[in-house]
N, C-alpha and C. Protein backbone atom coordinates (compact mmCIF):
# COMPACT_ATOMS: atom_id res chain seq x y z
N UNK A 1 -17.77 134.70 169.34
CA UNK A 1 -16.82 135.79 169.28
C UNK A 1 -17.53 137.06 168.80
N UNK A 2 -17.16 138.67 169.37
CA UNK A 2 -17.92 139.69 169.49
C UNK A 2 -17.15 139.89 168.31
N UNK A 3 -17.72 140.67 167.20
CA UNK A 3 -17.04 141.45 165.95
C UNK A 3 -17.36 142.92 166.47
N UNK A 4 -16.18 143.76 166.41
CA UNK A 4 -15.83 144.93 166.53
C UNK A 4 -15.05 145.89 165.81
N UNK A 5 -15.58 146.71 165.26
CA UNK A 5 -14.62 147.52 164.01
C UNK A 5 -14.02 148.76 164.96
N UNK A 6 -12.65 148.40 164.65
CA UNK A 6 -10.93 150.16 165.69
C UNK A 6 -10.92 150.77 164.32
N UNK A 7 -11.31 151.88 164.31
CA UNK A 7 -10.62 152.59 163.59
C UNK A 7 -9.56 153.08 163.74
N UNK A 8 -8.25 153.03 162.84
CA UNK A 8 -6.43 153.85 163.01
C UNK A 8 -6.64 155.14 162.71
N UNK A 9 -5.75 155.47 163.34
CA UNK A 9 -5.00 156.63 162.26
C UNK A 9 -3.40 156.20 162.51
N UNK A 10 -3.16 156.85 161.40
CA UNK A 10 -0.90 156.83 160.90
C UNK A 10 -0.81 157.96 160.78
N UNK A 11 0.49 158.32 161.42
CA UNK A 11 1.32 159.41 161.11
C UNK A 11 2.87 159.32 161.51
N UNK A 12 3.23 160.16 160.51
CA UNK A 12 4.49 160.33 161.34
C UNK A 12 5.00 161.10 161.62
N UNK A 13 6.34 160.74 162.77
CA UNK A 13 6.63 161.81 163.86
C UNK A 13 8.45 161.51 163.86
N UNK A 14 8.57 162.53 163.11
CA UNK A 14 10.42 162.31 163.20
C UNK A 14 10.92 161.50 161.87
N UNK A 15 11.47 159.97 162.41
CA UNK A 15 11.95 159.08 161.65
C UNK A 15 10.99 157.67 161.97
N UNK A 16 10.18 158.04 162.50
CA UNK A 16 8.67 156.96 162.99
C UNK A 16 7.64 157.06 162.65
N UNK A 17 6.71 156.39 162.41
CA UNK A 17 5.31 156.03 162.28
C UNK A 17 4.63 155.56 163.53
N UNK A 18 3.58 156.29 163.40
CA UNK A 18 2.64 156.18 164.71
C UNK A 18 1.55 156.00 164.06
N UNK A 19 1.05 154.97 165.21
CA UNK A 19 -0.47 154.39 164.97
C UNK A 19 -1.26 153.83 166.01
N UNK A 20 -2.64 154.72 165.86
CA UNK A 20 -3.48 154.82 167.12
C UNK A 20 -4.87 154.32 166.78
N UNK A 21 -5.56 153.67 167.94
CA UNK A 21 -6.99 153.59 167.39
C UNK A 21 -7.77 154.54 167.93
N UNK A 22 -8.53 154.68 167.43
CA UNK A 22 -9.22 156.09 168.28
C UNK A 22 -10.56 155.97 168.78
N UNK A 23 -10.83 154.53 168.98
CA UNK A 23 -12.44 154.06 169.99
C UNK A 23 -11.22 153.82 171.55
N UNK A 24 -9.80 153.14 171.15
CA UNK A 24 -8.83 153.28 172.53
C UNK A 24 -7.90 153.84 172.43
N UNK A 25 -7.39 153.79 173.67
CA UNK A 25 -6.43 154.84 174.63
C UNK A 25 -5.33 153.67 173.85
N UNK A 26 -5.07 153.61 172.82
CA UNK A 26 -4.04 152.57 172.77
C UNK A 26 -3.43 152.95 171.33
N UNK A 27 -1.69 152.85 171.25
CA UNK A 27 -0.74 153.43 170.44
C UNK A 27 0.26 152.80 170.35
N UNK A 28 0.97 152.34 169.22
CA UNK A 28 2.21 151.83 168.70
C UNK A 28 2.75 152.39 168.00
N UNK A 29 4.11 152.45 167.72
CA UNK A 29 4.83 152.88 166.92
C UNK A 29 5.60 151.67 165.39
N UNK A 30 6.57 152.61 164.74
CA UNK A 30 7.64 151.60 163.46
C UNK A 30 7.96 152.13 162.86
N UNK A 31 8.81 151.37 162.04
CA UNK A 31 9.67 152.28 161.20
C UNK A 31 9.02 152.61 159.80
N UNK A 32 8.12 151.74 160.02
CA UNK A 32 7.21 152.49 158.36
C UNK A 32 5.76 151.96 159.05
N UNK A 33 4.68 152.49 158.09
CA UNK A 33 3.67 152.63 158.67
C UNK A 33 2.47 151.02 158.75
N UNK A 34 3.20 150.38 157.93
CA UNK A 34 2.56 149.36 158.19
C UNK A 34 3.24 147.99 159.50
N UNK A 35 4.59 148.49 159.55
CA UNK A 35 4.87 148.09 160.81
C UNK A 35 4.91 148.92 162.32
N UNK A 36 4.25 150.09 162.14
CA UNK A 36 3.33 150.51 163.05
C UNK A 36 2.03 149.51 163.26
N UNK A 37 1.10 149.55 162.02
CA UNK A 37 -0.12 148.82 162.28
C UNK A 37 -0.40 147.68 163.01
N UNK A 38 1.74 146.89 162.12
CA UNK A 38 1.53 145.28 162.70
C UNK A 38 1.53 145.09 164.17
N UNK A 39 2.59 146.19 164.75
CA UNK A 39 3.14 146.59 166.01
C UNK A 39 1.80 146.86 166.94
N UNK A 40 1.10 147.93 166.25
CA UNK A 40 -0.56 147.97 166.97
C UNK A 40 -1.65 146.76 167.12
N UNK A 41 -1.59 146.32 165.94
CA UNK A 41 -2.39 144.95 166.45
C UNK A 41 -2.15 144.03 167.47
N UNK A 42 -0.50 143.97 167.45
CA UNK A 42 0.38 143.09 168.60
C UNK A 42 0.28 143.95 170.39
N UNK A 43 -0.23 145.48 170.35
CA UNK A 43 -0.30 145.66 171.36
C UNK A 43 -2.15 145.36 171.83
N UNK A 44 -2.76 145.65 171.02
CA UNK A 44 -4.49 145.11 170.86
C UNK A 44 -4.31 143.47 171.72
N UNK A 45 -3.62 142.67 171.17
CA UNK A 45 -3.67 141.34 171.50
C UNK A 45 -3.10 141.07 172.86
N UNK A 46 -2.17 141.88 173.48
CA UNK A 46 -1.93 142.02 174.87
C UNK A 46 -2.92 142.53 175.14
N UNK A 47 -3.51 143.55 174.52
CA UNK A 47 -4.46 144.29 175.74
C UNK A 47 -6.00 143.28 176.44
N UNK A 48 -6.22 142.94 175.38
CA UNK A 48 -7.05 141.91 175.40
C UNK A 48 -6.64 140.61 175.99
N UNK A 49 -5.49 140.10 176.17
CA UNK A 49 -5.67 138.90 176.59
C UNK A 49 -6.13 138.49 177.65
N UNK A 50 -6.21 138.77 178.72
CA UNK A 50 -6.62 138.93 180.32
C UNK A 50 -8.24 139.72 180.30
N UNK A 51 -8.77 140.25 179.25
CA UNK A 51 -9.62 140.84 179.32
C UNK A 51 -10.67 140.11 178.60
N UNK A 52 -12.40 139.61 179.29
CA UNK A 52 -13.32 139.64 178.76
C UNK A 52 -13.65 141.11 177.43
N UNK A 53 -13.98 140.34 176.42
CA UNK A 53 -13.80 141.39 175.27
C UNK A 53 -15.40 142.21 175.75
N UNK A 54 -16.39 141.56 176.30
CA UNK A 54 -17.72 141.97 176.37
C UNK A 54 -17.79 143.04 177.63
N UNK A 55 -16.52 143.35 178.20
CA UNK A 55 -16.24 144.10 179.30
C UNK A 55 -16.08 145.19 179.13
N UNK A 56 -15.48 145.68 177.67
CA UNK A 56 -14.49 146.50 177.08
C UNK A 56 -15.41 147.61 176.83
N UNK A 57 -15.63 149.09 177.04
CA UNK A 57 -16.35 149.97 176.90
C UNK A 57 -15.98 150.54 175.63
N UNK A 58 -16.40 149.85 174.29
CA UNK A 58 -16.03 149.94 172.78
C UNK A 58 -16.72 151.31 172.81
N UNK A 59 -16.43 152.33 172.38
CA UNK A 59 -17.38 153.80 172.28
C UNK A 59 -18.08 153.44 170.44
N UNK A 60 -19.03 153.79 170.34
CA UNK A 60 -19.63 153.84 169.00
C UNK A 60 -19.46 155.00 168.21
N UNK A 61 -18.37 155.03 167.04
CA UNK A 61 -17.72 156.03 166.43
C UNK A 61 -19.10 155.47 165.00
N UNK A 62 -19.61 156.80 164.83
CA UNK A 62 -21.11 156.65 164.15
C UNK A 62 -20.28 157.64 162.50
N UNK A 63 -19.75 158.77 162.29
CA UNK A 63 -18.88 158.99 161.61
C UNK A 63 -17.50 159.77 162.19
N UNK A 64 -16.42 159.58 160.71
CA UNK A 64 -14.81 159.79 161.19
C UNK A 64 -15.01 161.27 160.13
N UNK A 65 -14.36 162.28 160.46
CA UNK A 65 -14.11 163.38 159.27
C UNK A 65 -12.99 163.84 159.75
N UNK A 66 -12.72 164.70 158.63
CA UNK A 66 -11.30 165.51 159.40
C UNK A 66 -11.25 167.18 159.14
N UNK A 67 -11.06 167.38 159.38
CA UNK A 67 -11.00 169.12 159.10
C UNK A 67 -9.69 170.05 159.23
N UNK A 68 -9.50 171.01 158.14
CA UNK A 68 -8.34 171.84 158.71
C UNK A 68 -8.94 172.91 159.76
N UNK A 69 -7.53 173.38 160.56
CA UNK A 69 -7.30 173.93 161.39
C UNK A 69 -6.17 175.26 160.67
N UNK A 70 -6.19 176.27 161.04
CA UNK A 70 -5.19 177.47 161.20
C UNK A 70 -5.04 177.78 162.26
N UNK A 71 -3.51 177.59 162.82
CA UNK A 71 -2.83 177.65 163.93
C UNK A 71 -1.97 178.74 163.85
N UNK A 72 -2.57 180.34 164.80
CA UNK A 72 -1.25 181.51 164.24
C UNK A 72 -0.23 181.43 165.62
């Protein structure tokens, strides 16, 4: 079995929590943020099931930062 580290991010949007990984195109939602996460892992495990994991074009996220922005 291949070991592979997704990095998340959470946020929320409205009366929801959103949660994304950001090596994939892949996003779940919940009503609080850790049932976003659980919700995201559960869409990870569909995504993968049909899929050779060694297929998967994992991008190599080398560092994460964040920065502000001013938006006029």
């Amino acid at each position: 079995m291949k070991k592979q580290v997704l990095h998340t991010i959470v946020w929320k949007e409205g009366r929801l929590f959103v949660a994304k990984f950001l090596e994939l195109e892949l996003a779940s939602q919940g009503k609080t943020s850790k049932e976003a996460l659980k919700n995201l892992k559960e869409a990870l495990d569909l995504y993968l099931e049909d899929e050779e994991v060694g297929n998967i074009p994992f991008p190599s996220v080398e560092q994460v930062t964040t920065q502000t922005i001013f938006v006029h």
